[in-house]
N, C-alpha and C. Protein backbone atom coordinates (compact mmCIF):
# COMPACT_ATOMS: atom_id res chain seq x y z
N UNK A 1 214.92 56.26 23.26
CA UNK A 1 213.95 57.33 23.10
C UNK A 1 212.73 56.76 22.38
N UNK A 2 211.27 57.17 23.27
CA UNK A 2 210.32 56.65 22.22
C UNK A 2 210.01 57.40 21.03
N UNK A 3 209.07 56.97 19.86
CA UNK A 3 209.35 57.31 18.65
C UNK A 3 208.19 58.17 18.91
N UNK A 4 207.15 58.32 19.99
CA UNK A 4 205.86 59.40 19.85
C UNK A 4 206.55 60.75 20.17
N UNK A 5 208.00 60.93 21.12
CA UNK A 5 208.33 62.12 21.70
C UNK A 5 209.24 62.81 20.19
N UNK A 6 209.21 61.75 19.66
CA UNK A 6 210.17 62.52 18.25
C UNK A 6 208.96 62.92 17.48
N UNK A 7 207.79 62.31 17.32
CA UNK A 7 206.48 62.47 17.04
C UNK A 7 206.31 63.97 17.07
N UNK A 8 205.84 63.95 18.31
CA UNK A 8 205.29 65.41 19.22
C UNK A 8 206.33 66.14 18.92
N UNK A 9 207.45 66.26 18.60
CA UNK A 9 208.84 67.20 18.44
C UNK A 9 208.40 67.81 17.34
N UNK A 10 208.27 67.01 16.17
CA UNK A 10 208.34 67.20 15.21
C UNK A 10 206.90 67.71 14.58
N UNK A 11 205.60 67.17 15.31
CA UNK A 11 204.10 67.78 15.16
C UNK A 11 204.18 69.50 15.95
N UNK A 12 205.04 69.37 17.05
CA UNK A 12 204.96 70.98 17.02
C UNK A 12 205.81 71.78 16.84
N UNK A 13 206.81 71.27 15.82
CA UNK A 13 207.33 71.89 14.63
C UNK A 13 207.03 72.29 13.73
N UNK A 14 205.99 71.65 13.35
CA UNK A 14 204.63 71.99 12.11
C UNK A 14 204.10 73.02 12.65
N UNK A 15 203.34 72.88 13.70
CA UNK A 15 202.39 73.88 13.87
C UNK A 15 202.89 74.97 13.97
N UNK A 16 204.12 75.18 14.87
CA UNK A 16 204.74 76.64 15.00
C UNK A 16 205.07 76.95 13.43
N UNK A 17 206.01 76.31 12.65
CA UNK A 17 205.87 76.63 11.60
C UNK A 17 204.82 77.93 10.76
N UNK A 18 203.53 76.58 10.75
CA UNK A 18 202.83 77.13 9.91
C UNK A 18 202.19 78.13 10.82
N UNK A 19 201.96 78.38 11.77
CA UNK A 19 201.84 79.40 12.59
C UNK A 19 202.46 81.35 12.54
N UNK A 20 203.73 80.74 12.43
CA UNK A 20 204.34 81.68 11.81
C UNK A 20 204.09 82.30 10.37
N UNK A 21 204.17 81.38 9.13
CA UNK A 21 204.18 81.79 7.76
C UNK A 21 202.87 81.80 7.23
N UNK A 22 201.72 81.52 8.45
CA UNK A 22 200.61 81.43 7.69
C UNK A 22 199.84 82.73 6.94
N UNK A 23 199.16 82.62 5.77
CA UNK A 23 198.65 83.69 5.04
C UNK A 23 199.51 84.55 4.59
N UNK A 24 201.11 84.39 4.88
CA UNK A 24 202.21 85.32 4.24
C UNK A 24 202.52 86.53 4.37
N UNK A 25 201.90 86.52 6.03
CA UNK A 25 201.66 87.62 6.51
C UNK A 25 202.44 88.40 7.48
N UNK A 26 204.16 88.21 7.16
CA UNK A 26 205.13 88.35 8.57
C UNK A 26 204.68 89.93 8.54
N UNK A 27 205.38 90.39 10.12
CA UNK A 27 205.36 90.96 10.74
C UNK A 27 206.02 92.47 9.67
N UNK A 28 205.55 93.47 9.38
CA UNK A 28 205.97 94.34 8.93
C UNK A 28 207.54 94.82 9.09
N UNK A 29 208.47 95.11 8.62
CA UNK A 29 209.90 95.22 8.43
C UNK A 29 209.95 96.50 8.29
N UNK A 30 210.82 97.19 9.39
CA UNK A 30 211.33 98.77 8.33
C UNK A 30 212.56 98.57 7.48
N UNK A 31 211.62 99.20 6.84
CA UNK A 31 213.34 99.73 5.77
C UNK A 31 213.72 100.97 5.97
N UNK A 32 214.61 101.22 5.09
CA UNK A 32 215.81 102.36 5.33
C UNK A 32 216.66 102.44 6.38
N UNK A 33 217.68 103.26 6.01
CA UNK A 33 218.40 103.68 7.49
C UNK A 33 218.17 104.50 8.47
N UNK A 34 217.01 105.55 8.17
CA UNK A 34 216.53 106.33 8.89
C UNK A 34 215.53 105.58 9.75
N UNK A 35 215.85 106.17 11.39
CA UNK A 35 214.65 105.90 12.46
C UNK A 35 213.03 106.59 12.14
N UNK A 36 212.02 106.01 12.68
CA UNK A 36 210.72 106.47 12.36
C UNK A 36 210.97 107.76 13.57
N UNK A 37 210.26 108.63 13.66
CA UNK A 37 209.87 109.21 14.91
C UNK A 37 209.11 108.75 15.65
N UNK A 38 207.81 108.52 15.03
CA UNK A 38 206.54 107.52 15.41
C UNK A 38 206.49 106.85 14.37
N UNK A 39 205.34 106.02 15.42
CA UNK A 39 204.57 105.10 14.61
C UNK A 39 203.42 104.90 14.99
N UNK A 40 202.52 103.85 13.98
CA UNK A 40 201.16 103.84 14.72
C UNK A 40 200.66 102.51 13.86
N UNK A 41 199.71 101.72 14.36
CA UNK A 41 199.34 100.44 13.31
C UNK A 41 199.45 98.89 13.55
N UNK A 42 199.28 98.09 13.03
CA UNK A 42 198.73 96.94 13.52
C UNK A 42 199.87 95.97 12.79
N UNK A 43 199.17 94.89 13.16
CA UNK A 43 200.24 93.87 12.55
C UNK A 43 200.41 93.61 10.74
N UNK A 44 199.10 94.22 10.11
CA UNK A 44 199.18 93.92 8.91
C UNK A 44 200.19 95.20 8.17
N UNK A 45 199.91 96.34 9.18
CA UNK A 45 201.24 97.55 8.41
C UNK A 45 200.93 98.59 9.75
N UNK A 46 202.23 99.58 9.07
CA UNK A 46 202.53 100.67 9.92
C UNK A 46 202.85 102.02 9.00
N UNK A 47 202.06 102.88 10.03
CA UNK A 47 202.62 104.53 9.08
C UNK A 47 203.02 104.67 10.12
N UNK A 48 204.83 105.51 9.34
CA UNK A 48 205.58 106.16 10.03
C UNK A 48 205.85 107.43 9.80
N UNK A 49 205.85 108.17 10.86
CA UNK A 49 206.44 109.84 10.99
C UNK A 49 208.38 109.99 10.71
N UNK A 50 208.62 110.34 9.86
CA UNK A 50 209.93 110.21 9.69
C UNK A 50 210.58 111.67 9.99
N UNK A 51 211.47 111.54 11.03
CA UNK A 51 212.02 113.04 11.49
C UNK A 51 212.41 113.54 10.53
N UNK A 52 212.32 115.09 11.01
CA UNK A 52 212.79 116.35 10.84
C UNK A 52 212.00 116.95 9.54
N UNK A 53 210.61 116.09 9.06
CA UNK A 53 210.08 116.93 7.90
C UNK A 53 208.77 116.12 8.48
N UNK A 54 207.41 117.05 7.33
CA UNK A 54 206.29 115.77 7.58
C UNK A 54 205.93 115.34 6.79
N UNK A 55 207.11 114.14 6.40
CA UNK A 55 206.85 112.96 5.59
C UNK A 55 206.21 111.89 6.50
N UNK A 56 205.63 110.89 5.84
CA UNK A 56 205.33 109.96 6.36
C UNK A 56 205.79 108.28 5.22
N UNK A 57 205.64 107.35 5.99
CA UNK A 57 206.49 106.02 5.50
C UNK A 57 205.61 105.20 5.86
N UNK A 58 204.68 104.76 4.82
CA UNK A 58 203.47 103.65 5.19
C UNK A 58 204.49 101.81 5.14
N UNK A 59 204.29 101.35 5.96
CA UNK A 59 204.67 99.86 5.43
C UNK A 59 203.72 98.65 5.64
N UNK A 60 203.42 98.25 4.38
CA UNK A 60 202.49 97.05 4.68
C UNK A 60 203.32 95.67 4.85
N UNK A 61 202.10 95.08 5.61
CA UNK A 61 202.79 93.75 6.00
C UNK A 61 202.85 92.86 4.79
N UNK A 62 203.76 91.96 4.56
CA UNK A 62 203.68 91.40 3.03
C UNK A 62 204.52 91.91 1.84
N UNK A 63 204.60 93.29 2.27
CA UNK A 63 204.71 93.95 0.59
C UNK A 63 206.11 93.56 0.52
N UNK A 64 206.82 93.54 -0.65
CA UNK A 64 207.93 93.16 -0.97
C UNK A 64 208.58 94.65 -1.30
N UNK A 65 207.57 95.17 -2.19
CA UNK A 65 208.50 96.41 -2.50
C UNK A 65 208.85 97.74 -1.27
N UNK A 66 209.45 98.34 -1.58
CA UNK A 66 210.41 99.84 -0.51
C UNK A 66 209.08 100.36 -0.46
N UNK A 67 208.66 100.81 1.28
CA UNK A 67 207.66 101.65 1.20
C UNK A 67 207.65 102.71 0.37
N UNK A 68 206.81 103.45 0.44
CA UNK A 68 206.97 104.81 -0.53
C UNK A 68 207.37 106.03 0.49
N UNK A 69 207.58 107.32 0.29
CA UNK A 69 207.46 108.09 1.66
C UNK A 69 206.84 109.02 0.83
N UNK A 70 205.38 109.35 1.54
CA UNK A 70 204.87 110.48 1.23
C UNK A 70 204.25 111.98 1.95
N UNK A 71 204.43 112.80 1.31
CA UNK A 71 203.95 114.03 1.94
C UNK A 71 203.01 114.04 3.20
N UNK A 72 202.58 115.03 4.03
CA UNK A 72 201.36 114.32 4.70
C UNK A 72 200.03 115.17 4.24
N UNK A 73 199.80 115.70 2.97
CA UNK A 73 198.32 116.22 2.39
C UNK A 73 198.40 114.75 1.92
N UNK A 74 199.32 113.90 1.17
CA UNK A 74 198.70 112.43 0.37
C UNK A 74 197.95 111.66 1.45
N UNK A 75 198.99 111.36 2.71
CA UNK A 75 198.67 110.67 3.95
C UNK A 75 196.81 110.80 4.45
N UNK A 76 197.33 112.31 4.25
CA UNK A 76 195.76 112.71 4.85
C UNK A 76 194.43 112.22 4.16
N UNK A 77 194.45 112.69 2.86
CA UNK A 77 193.45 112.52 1.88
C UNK A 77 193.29 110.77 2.00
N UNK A 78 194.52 109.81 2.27
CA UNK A 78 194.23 108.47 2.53
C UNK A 78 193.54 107.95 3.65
N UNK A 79 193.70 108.64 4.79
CA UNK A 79 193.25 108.59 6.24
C UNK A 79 192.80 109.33 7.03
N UNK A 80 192.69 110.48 5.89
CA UNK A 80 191.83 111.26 7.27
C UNK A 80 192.81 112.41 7.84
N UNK A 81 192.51 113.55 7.77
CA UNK A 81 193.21 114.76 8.81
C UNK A 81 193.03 114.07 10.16
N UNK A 82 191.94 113.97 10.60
CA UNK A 82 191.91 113.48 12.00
C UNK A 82 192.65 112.27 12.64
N UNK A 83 192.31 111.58 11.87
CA UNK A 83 193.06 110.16 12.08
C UNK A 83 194.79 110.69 12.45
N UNK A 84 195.29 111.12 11.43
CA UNK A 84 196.56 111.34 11.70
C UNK A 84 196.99 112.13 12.94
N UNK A 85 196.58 113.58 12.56
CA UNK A 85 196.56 114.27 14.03
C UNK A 85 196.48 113.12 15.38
N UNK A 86 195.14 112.54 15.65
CA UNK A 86 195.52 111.66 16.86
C UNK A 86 196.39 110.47 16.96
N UNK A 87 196.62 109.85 15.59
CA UNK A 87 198.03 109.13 15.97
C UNK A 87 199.10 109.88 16.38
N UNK A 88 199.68 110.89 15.65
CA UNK A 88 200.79 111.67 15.67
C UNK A 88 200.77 113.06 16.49
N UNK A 89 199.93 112.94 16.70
CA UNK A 89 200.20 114.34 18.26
C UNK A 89 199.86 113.84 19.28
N UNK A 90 199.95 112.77 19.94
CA UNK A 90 200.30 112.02 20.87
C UNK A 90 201.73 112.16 21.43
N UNK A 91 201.77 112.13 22.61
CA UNK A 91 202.92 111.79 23.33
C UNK A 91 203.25 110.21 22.94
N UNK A 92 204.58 110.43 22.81
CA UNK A 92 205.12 108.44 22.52
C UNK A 92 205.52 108.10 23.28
N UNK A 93 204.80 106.66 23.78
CA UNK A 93 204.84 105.84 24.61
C UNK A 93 206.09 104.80 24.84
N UNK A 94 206.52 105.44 25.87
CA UNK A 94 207.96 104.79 26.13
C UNK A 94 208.42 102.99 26.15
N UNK A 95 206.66 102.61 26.73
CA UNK A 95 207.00 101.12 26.65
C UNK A 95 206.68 100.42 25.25
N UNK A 96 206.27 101.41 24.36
CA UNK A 96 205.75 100.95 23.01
C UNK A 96 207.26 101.12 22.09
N UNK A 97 207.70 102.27 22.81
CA UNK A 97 209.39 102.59 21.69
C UNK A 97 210.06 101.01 22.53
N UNK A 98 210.22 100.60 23.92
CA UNK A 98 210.96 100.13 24.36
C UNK A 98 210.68 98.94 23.53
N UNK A 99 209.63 97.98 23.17
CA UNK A 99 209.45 96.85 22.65
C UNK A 99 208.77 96.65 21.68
N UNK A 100 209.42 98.06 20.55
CA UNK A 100 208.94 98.21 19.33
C UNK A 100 207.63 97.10 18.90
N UNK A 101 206.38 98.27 19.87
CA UNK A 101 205.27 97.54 19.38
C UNK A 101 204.45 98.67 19.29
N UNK A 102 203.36 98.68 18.84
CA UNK A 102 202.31 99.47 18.20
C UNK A 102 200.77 99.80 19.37
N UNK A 103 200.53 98.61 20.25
CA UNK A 103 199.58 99.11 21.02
C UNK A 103 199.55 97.91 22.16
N UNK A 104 198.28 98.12 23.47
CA UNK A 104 198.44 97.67 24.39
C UNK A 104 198.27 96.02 24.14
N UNK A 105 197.46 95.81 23.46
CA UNK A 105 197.58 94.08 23.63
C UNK A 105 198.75 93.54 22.94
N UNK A 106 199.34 94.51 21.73
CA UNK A 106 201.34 93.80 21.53
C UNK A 106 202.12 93.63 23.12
N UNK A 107 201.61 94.56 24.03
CA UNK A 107 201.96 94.86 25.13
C UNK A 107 201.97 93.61 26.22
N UNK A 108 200.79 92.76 25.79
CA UNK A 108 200.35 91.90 27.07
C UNK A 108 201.16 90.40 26.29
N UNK A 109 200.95 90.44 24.82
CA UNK A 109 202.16 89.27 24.38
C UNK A 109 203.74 89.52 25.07
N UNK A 110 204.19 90.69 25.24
CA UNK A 110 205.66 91.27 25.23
C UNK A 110 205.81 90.47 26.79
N UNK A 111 204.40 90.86 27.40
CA UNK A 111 204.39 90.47 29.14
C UNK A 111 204.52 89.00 29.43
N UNK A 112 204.21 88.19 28.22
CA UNK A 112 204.01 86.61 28.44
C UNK A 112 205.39 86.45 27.97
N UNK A 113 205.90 86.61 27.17
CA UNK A 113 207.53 86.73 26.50
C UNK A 113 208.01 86.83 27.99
N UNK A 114 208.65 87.75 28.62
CA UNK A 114 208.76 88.11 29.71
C UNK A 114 208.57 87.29 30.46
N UNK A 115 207.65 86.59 30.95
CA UNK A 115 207.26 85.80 31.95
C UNK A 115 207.95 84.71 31.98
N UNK A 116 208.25 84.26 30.27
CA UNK A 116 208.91 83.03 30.29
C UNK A 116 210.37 83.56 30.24
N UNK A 117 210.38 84.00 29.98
CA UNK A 117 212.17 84.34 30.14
C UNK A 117 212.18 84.45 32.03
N UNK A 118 211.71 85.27 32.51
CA UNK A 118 211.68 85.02 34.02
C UNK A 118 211.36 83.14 34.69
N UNK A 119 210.60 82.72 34.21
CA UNK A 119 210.68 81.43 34.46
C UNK A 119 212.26 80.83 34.14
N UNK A 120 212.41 80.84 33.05
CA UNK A 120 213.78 80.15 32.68
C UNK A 120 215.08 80.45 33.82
N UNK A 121 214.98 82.17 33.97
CA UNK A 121 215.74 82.24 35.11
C UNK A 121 215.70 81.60 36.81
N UNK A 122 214.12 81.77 36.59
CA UNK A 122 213.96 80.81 38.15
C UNK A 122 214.04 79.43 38.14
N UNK A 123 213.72 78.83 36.63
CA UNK A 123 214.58 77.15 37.02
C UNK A 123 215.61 77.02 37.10
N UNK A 124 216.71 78.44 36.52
CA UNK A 124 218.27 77.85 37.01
C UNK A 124 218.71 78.36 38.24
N UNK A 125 217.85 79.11 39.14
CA UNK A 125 218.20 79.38 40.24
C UNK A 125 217.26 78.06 41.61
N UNK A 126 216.37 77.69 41.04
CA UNK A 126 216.01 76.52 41.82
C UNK A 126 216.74 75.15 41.71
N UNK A 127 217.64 75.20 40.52
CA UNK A 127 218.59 74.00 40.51
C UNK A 127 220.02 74.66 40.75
N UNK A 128 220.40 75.73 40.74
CA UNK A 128 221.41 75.95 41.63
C UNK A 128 221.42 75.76 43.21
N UNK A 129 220.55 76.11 43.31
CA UNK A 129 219.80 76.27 45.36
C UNK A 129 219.87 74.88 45.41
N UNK A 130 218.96 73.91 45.11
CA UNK A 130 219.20 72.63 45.09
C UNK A 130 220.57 71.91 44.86
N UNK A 131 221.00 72.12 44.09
CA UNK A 131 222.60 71.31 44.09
C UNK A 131 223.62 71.57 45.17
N UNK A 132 223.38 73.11 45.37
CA UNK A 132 224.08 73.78 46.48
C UNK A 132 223.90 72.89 48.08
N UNK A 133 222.81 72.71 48.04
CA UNK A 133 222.27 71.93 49.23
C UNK A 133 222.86 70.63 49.58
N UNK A 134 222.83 69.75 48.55
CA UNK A 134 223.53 68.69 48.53
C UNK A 134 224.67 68.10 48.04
N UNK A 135 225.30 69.28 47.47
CA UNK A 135 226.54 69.66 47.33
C UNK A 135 226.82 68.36 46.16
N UNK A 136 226.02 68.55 44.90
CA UNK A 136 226.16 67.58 44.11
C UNK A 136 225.15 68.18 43.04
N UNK A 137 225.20 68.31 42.12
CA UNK A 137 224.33 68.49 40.45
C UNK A 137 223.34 67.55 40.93
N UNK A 138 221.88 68.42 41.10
CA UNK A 138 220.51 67.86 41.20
C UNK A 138 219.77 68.74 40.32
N UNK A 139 219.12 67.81 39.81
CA UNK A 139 217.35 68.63 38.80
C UNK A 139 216.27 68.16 39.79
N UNK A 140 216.14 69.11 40.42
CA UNK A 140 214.65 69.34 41.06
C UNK A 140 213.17 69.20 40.05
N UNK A 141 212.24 68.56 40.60
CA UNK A 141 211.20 68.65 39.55
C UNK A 141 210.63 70.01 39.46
N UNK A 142 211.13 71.04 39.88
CA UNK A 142 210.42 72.36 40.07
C UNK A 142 211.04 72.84 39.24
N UNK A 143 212.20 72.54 38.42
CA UNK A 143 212.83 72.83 37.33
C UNK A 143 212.33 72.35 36.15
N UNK A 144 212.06 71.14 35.85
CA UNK A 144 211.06 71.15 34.59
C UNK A 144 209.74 71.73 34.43
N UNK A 145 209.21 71.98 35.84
CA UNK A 145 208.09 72.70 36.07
C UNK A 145 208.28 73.91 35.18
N UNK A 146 208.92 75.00 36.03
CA UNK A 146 209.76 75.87 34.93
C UNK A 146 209.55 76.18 33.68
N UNK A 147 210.72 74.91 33.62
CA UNK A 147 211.17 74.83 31.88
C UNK A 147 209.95 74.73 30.95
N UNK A 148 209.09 74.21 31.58
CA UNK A 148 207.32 73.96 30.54
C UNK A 148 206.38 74.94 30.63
N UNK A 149 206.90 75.80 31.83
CA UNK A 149 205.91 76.76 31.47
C UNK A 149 206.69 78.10 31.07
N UNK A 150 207.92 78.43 31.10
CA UNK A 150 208.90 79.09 29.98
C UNK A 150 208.81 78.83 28.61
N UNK A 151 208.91 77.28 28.25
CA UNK A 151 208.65 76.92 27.12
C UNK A 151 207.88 77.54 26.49
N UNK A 152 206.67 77.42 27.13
CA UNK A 152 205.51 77.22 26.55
C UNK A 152 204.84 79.08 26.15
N UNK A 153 205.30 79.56 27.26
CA UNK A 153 205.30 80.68 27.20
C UNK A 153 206.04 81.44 25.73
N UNK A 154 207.03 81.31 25.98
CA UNK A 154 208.04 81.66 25.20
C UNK A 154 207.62 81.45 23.39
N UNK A 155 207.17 80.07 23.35
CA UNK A 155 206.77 79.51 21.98
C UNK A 155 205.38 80.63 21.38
N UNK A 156 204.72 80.44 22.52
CA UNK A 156 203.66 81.80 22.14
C UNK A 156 204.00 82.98 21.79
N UNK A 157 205.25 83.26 22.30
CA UNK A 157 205.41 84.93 21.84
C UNK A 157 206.07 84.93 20.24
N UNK A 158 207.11 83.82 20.81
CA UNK A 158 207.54 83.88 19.22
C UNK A 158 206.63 83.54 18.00
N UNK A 159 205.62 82.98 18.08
CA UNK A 159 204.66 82.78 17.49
C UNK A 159 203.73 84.13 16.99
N UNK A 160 203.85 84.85 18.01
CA UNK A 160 202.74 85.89 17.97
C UNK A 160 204.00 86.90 17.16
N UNK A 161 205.10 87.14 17.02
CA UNK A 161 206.17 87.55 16.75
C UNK A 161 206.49 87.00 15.71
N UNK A 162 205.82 85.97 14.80
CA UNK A 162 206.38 85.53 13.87
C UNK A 162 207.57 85.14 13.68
N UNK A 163 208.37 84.76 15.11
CA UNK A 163 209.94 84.16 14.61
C UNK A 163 210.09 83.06 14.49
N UNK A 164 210.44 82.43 13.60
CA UNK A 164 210.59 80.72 13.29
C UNK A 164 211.82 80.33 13.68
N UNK A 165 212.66 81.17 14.12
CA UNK A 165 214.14 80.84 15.02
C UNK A 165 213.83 80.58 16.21
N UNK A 166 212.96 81.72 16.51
CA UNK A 166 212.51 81.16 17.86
C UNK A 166 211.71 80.36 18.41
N UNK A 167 210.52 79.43 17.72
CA UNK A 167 209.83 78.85 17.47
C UNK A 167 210.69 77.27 17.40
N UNK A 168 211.20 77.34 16.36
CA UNK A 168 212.55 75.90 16.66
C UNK A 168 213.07 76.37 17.96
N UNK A 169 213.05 77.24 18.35
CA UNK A 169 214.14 76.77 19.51
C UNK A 169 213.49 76.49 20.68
N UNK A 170 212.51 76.89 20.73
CA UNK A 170 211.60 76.58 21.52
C UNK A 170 210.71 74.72 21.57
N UNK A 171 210.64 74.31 20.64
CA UNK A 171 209.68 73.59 20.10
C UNK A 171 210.33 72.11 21.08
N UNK A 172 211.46 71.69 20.36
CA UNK A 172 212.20 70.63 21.44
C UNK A 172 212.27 70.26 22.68
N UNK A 173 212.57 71.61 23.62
CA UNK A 173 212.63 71.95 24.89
C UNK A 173 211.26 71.35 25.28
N UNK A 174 210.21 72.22 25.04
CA UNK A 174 208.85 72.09 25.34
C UNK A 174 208.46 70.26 25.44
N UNK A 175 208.88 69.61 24.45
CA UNK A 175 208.54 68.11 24.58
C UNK A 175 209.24 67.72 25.49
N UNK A 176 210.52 67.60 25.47
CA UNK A 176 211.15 67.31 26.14
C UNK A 176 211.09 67.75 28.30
N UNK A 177 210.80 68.75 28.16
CA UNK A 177 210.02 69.18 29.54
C UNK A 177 208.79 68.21 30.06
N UNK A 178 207.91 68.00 28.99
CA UNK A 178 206.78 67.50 29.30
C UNK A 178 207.18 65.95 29.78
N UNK A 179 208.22 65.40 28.91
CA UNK A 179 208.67 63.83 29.15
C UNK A 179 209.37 63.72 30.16
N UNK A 180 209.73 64.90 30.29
CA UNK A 180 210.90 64.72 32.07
C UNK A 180 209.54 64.47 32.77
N UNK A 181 208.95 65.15 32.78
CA UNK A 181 207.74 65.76 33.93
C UNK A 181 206.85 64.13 33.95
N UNK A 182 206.56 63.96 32.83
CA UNK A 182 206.00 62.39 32.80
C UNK A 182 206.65 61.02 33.26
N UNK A 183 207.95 61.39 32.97
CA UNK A 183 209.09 60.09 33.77
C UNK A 183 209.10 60.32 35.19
N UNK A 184 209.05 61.48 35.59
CA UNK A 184 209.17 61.55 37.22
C UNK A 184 208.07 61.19 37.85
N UNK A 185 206.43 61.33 37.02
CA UNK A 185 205.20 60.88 37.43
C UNK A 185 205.11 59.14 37.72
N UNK A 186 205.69 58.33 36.30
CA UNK A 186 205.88 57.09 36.72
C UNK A 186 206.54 56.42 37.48
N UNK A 187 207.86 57.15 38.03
CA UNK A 187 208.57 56.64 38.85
C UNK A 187 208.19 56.90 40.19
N UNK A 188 207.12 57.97 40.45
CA UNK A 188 206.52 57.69 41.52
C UNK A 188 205.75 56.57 42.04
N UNK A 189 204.66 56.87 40.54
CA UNK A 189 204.05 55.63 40.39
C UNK A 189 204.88 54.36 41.52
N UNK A 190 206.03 53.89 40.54
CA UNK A 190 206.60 52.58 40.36
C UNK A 190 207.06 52.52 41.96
N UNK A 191 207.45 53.66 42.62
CA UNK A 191 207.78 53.56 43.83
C UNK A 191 206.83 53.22 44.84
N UNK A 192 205.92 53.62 44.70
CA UNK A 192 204.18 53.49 45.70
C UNK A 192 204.14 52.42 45.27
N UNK A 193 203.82 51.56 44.26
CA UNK A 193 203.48 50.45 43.76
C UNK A 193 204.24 49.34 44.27
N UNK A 194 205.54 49.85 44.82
CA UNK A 194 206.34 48.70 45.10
C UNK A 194 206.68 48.71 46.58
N UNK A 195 206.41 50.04 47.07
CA UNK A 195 206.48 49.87 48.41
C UNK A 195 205.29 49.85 49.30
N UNK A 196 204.06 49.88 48.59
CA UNK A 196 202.61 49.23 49.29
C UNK A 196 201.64 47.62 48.73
């Protein structure tokens, strides 16, 4: 193994890293055991509608301590009668409950997430189809194809998601895709070269 691909392993290990923990800013956490009803808010915090009264449950991103839950005259006087009303008398958006996110561009990360998980599935069905064919375990290059742009995909969401589990798990693959993809380039190379 060369020592630049442990290099690159390990340089975009850093970056996802610090990607993730930068400014100390993870992704807002609920607490309690109770479900929100709604929600509404961005990546730095979220106010929540907490059923069956109208309390509300602010959570900032960062904070260490238990949100507070407060009345909604406090809520208001913080944000506005209006403000609230149009967060919270809204109909809730089914694909926003489905991938506990807050608005449409969390929406278009969730879609790239997605994409790579669909990739991943179509490189193991293009190296099943392939092996099947020749009735022998083959890696098609349309499978690392795949795998690098799943990767790569994938590393972004978790990134944008702040998961550093997923981020390592991602990070390896991704080099390693790229070096398949580069060994199969030279051995073309080496083949043209030797047969012209």
């Amino acid at each position: 193994m060369k020592i630049g691909v442990v290099v690159a392993m390990v340089s975009l290990l850093g970056v996802g890293a610090w990607l993730v923990v930068r400014d100390g800013e993870p992704l807002p956490l609920r607490a309690g055991a109770e479900k929100a009803e709604l929600r509404a808010g961005t990546r730095r915090g979220v106010i929540e509608r907490l059923p069956g009264d109208d309390s509300f449950r602010i959570v900032f991103a960062g904070d260490a301590a238990p949100p507070a839950v407060l009345d909604r005259a406090e809520v208001e006087r913080a944000f506005g009668k209006d403000t609230i009303d149009e967060l919270f008398h809204q109909s809730p958006n089914v694909l926003f409950e489905l991938f506990n996110i807050t608005s449409w561009a969390s929406f278009a990360w969730v879609v790239l997430g997605l994409l790579g998980q669909i990739a991943f599935f179509l490189r193991m069905l293009a190296q099943w189809i392939a092996s099947e064919r020749k009735r022998e375990s083959v890696v098609p290059e349309l499978f690392w194809w795949l795998s690098l742009f799943g990767g790569i995909a994938l590393f972004s969401y978790f990134v944008w998601r702040r998961d550093l589990v997923g981020v390592i798990g991602q990070t390896t693959g991704v080099v390693v895709y790229a070096r398949n993809l580069r060994l199969i380039q030279k051995q073309r190379r080496r083949l043209a070269s030797s047969a012209g």
